[in-house]
Protein backbone atom coordinates (compact mmCIF):
# COMPACT_ATOMS: atom_id res chain seq x y z
CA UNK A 1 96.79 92.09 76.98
CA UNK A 2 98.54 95.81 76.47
CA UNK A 3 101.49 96.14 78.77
CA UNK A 4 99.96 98.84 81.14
CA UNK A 5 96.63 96.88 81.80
CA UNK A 6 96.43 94.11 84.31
CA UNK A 7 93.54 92.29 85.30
CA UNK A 8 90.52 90.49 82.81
CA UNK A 9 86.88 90.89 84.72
CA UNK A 10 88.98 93.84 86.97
CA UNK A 11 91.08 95.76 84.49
CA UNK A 12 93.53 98.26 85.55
CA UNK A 13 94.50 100.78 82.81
CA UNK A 14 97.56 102.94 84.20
CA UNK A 15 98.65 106.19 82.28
CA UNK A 16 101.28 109.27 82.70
CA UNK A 17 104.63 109.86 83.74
CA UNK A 18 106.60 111.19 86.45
CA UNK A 19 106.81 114.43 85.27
CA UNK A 20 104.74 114.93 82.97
CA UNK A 21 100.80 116.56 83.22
CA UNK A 22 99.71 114.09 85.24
CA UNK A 23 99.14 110.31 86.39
CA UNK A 24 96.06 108.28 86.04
CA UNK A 25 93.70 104.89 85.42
CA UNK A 26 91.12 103.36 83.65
CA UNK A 27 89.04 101.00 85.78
CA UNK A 28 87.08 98.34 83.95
CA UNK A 29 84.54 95.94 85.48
CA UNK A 30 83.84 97.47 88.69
CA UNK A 31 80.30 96.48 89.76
CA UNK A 32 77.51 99.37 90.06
CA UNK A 33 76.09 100.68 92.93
CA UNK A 34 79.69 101.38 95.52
CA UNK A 35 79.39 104.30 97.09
CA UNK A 36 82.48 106.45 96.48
CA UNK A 37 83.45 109.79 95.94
CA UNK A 38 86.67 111.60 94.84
CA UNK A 39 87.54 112.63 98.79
CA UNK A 40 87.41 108.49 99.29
CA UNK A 41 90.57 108.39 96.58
CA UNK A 42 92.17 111.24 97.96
CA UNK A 43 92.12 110.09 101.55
CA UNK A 44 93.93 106.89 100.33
CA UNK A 45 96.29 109.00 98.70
CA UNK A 46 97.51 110.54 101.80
CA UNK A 47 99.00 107.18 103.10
CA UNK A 48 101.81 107.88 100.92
CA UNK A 49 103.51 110.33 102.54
CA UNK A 50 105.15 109.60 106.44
CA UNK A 51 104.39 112.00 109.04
CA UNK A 52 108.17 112.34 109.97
CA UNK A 53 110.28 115.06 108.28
CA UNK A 54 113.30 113.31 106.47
CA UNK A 55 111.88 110.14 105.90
CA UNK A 56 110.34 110.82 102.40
CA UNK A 57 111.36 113.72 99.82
CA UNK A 58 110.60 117.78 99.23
CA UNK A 59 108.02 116.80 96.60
CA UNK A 60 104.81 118.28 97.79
CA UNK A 61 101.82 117.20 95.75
CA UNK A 62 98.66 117.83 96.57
CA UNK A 63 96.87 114.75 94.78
CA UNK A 64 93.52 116.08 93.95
CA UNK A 65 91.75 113.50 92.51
CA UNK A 66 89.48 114.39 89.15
CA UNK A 67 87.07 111.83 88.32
CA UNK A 68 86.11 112.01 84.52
CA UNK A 69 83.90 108.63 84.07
CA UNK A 70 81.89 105.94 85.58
CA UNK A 71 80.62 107.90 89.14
CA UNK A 72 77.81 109.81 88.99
CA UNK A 73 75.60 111.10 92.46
CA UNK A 74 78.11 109.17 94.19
CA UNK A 75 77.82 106.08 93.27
CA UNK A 76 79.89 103.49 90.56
CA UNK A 77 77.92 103.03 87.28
CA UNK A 78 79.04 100.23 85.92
CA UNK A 79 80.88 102.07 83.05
CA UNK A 80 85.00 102.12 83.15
CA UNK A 81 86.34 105.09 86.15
CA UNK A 82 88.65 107.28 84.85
CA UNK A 83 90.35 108.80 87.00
CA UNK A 84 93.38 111.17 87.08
CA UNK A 85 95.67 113.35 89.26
CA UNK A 86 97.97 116.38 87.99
CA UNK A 87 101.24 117.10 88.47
CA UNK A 88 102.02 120.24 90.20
CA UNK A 89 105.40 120.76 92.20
CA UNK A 90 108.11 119.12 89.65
CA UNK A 91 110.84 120.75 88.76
CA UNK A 92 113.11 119.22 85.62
CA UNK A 93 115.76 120.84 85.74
CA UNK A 94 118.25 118.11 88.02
CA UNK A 95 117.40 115.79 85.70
CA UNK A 96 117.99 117.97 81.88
CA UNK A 97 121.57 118.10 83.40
CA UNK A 98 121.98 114.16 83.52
CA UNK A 99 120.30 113.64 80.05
CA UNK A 100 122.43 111.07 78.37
CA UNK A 101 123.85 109.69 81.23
CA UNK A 102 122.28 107.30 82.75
CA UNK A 103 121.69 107.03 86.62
CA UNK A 104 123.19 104.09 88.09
CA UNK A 105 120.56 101.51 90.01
CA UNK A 106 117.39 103.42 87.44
CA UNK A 107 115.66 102.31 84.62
CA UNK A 108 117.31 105.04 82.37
CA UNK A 109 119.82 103.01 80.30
CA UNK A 110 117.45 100.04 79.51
CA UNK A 111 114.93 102.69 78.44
CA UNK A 112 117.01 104.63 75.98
CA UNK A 113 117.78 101.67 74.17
CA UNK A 114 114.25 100.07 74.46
CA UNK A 115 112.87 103.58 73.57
CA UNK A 116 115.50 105.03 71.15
CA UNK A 117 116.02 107.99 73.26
CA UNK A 118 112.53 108.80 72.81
CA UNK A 119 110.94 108.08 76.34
CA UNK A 120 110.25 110.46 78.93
CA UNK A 121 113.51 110.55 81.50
CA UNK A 122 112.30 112.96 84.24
CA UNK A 123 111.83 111.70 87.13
CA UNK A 124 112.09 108.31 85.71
CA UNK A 125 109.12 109.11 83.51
CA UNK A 126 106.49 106.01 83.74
CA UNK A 127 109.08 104.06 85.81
CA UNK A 128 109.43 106.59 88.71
CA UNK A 129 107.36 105.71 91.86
CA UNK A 130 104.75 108.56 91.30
CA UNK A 131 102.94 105.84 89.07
CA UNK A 132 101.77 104.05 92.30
CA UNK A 133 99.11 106.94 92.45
CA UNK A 134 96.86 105.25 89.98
CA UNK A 135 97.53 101.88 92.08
CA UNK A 136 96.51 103.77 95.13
CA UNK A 137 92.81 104.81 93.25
CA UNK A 138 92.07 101.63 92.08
CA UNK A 139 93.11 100.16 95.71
CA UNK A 140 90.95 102.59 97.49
CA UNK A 141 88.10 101.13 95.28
CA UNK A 142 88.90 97.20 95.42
CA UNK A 143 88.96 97.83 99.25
CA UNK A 144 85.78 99.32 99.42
CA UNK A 145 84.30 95.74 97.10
CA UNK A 146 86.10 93.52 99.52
CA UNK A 147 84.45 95.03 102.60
CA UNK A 148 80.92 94.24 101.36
CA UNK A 149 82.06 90.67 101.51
CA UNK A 150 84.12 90.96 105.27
CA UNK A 151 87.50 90.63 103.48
CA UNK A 152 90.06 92.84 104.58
CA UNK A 153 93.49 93.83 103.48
CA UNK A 154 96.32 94.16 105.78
CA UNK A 155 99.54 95.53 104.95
CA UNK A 156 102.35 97.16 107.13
CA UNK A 157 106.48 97.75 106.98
CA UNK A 158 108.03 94.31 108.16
CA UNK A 159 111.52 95.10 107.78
CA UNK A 160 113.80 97.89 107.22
CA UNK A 161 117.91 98.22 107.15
CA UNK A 162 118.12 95.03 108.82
CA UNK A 163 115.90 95.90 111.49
CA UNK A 164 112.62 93.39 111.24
CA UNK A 165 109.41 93.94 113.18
CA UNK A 166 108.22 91.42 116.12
CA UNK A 167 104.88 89.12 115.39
CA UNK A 168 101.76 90.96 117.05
CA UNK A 169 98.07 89.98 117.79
CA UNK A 170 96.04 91.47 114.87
CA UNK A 171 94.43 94.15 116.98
CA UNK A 172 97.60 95.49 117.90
CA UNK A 173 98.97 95.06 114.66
CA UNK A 174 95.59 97.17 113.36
CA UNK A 175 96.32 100.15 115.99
CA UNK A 176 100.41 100.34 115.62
CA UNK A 177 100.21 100.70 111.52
CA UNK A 178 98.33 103.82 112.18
CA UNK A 179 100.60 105.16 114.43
CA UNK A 180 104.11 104.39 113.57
CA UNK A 181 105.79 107.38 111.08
CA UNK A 182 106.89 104.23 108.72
CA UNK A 183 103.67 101.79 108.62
CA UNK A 184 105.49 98.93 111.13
CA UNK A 185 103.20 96.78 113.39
CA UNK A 186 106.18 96.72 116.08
CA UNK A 187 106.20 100.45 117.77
CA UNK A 188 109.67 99.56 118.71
CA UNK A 189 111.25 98.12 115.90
CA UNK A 190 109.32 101.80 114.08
CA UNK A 191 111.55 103.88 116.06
CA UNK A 192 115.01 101.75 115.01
CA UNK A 193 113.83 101.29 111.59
CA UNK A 194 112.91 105.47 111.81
CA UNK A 195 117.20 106.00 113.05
CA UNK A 196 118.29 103.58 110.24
CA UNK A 197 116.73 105.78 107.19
CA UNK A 198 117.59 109.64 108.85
CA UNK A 199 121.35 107.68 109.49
CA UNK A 200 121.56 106.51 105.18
CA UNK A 201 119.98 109.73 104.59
CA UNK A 202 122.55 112.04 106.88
CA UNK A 203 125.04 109.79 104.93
CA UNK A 204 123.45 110.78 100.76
CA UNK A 205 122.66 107.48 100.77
CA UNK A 206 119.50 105.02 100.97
CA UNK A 207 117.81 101.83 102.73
CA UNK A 208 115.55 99.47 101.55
CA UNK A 209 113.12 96.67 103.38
CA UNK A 210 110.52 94.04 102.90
CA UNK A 211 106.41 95.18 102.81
CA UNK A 212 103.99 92.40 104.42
CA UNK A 213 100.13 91.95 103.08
CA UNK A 214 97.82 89.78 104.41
CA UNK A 215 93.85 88.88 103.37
CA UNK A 216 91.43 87.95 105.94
CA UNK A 217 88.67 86.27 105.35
CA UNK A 218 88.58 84.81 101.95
CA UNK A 219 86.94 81.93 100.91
CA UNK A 220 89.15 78.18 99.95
CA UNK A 221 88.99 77.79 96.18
CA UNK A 222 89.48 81.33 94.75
CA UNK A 223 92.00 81.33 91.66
CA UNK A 224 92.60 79.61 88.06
CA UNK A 225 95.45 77.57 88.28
CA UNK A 226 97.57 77.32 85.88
CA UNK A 227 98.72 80.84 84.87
CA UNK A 228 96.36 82.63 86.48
CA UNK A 229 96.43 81.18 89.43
CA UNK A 230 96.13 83.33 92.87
CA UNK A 231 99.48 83.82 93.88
CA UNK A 232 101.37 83.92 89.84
CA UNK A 233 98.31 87.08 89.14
CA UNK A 234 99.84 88.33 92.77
CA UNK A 235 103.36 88.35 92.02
CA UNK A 236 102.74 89.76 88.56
CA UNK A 237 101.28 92.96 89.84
CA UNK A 238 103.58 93.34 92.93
CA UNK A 239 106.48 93.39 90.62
CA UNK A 240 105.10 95.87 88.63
CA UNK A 241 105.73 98.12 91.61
CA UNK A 242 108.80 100.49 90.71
CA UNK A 243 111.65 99.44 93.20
CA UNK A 244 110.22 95.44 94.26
CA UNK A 245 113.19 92.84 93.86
CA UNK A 246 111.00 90.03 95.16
CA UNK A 247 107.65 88.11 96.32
CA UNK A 248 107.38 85.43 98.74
CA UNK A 249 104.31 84.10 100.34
CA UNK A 250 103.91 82.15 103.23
CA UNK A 251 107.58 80.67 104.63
CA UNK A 252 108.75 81.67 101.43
CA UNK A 253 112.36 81.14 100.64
CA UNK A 254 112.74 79.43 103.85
CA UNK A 255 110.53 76.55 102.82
CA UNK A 256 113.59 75.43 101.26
CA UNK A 257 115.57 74.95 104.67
CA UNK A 258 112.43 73.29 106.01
CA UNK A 259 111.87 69.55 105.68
CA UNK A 260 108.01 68.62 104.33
CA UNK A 261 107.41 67.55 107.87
CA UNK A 262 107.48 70.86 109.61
CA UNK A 263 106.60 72.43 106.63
CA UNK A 264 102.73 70.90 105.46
CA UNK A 265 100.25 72.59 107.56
CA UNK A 266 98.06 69.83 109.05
CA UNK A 267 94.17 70.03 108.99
CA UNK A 268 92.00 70.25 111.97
CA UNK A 269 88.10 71.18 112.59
CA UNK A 270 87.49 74.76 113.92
CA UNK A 271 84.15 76.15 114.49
CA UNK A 272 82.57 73.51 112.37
CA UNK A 273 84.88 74.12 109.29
CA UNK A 274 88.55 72.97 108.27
CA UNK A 275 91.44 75.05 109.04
CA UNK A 276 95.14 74.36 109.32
CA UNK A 277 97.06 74.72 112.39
CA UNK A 278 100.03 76.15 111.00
CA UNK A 279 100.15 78.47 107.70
CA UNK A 280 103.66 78.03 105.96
CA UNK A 281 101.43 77.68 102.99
CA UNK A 282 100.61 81.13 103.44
CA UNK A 283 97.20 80.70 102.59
CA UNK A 284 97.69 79.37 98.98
CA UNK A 285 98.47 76.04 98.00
CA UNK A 286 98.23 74.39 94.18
CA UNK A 287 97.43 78.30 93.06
CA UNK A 288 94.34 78.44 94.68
CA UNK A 289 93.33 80.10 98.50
CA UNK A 290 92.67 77.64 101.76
CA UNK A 291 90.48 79.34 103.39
CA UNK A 292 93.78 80.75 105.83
CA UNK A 293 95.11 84.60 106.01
CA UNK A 294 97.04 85.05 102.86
CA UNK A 295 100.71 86.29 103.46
CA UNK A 296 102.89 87.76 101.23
CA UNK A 297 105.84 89.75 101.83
CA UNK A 298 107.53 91.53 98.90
CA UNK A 299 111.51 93.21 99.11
CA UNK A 300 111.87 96.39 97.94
CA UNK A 301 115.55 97.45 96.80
CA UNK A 302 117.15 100.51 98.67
CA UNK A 303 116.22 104.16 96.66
CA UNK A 304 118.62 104.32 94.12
CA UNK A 305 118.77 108.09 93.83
CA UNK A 306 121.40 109.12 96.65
CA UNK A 307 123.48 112.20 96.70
CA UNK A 308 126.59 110.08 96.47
CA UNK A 309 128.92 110.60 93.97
CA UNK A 310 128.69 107.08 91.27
CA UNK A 311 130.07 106.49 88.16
CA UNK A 312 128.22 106.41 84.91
CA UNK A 313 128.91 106.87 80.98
CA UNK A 314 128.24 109.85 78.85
CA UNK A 315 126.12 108.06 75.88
CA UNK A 316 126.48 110.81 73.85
CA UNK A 317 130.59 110.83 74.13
CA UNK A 318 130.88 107.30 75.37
CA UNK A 319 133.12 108.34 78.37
CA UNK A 320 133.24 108.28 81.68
CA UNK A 321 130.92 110.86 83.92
CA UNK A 322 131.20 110.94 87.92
CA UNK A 323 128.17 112.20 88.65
CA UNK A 324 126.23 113.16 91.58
CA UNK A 325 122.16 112.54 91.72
CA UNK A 326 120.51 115.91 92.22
CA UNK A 327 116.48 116.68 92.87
CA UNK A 328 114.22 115.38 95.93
CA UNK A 329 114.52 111.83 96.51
CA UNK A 330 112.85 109.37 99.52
CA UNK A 331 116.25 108.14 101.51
CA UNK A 332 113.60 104.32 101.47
CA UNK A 333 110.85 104.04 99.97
CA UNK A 334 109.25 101.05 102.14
CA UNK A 335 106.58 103.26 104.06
CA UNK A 336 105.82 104.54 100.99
CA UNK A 337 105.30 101.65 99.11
CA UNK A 338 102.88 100.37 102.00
CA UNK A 339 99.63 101.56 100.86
CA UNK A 340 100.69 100.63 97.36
CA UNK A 341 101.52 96.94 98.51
CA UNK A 342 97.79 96.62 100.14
CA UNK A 343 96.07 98.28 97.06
CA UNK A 344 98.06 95.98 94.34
CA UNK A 345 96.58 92.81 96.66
CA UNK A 346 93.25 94.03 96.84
CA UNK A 347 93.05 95.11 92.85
CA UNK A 348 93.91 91.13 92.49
CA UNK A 349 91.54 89.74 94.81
CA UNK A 350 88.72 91.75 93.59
CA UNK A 351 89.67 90.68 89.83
CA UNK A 352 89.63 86.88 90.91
CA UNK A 353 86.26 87.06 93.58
CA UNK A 354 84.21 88.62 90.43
CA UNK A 355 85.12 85.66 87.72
CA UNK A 356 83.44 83.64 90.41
CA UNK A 357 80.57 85.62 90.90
CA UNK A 358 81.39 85.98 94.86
CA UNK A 359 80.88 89.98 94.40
CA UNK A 360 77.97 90.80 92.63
CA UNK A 361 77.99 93.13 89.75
CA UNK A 362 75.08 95.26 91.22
CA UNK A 363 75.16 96.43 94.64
CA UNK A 364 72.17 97.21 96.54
CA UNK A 365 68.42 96.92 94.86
CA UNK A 366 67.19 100.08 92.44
CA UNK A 367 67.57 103.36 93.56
CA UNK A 368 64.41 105.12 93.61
CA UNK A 369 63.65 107.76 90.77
CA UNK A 370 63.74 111.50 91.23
């Protein structure tokens, strides 16, 4: 499979660099017949940005959304979407000063040599975070799919700096994403977290945190164990978000404190069907789904552009630079990253619930003619 495709009966094509003209995707497989427009991807793309001066950078974009394939009189064709969003407000400059010296905590000396100099550095080129546009799109779509089937896609800002958000009823949880400035469940653990990043970023410097996803309503059975299984196809994609560090699901790493006793999650009859009264499992066991909410959290490393003076080497002269990061930068990049998190889960679960035929590839009968 190319390196910038994930996905077999759901492919994801991603294209375009930080900087450059624009970013955009190829979207193979989706079913005919969803009803969805450009102002559908563009009203997922606003989740991006936090309603809170400071807590995200200068760069304004507008993301207007330009279709080129596979919609037509609003609905999906069948044929691949391709669609794309230009890049307007960048400015190059901060980073033509740094060329040859590479950033400390970035991408930028692994891609010289992996590149020979020849990849795009601005902005981080195609490893900068503006690539989770594309994501977004596709997410908006795969949400839309898993709704005709009454799945839906949670996913909210569990921890930041330290500060971690407090368990709440899923109604509550529903209502206090939309209204906390950094995507948390926990209104007051939103207002600490919201101190902790305008505190790094009064300092130049940056915070990171931990994203948590869950599914509702999917059915037991859905993955292909072995290397495609649910939760390896999961973890493949989440890491291929610019800034993740790690993937857990379920208890996670603290399954390994736990002994098997307190961690299996015994089996009981509810409403006529098998459940489990606990979920350490977090939803997936042997690569494939139980039937129980599937949790994943996924650790995102603080933004390594800070205004800090750090030490770095020339490549050119092969001596020491001190150097001091310079452009518009997010002091964390967790409530960004949110929407991104919920999209990347929902691309997967769509890919997986067509192989087994659980979302048709036609929606709705023939539309009638003229």
């Amino acid at each position: 499979m190319p390196p910038n495709t994930i996905g077999s009966a759901f492919a994801l094509t991603i294209f375009g660099e930080s900087h450059g003209r624009c970013v955009g995707m190829v979207l193979d497989g989706c079913p005919a017949g969803l009803e969805v427009s450009e102002r559908d991807l563009e009203e997922s793309l606003k989740d991006r940005i936090p309603g809170v001066p400071g807590l995200s950078s200068g760069r304004v974009e507008e993301d207007r959304v330009e279709v080129l394939s596979g919609i037509f009189r609003g609905r999906t064709t069948g044929a691949p979407i391709c669609a794309l969003v230009w890049n307007r407000d960048v400015d190059d400059q901060p980073y033509l000063e740094l060329e040859g010296i590479p950033r400390p905590g970035h991408a930028d000396y692994p891609a010289y040599v992996r590149y020979g100099g020849f990849h795009d550095f601005r902005g981080g080129g195609p490893f900068s975070g503006r690539i989770t546009v594309p994501y977004i799109m596709a997410g908006s779509i795969a949400l839309k799919l898993l709704s005709h089937i009454g799945v839906e896609v949670l996913a909210y800002t569990f921890e930041i700096a330290g500060v971690k958000a407090g368990e709440k009823p899923l109604d509550e949880l529903r209502r206090n994403i939309a209204l906390s400035p950094v995507r948390c469940g926990d209104l007051e653990a939103s207002k600490l977290m919201v101190e902790k990043i305008l505190e790094a970023a009064g300092d130049g410097d940056s915070v990171g945190g931990v994203v948590e996803a869950q599914a509702l309503g999917l059915p037991p059975g859905l993955g292909d164990p072995i290397f495609n299984s649910i939760d390896s196809d999961l973890a493949r994609i989440l890491f291929s978000i610019p800034g993740v560090k790690g993937v857990e699901f379920g208890s996670g790493f603290e399954a390994s404190r736990m002994r098997g006793s307190n961690f299996n999650d015994p089996y009981v009859v509810k409403d006529g069907g098998i459940a489990a009264a606990s979920n350490n499992a977090g939803g997936i066991l042997g690569g494939l789904t139980t039937g129980m909410p599937l949790k994943v959290r996924v650790a995102f490393k603080p933004t390594p552009s800070i205004s800090k003076p750090q030490m770095s080497v020339d490549l050119r002269s092969m001596t020491p630079r001190r150097i001091k990061v310079k452009g518009r930068h997010d002091p964390c990049i967790v409530p960004k990253a949110v929407p991104v998190v919920k999209s990347t889960v929902a691309v997967v679960l769509v890919d997986h619930l067509l192989r087994l035929g659980i979302i048709p590839r036609v929606l709705g009968g023939v539309p009638r003619i003229g």
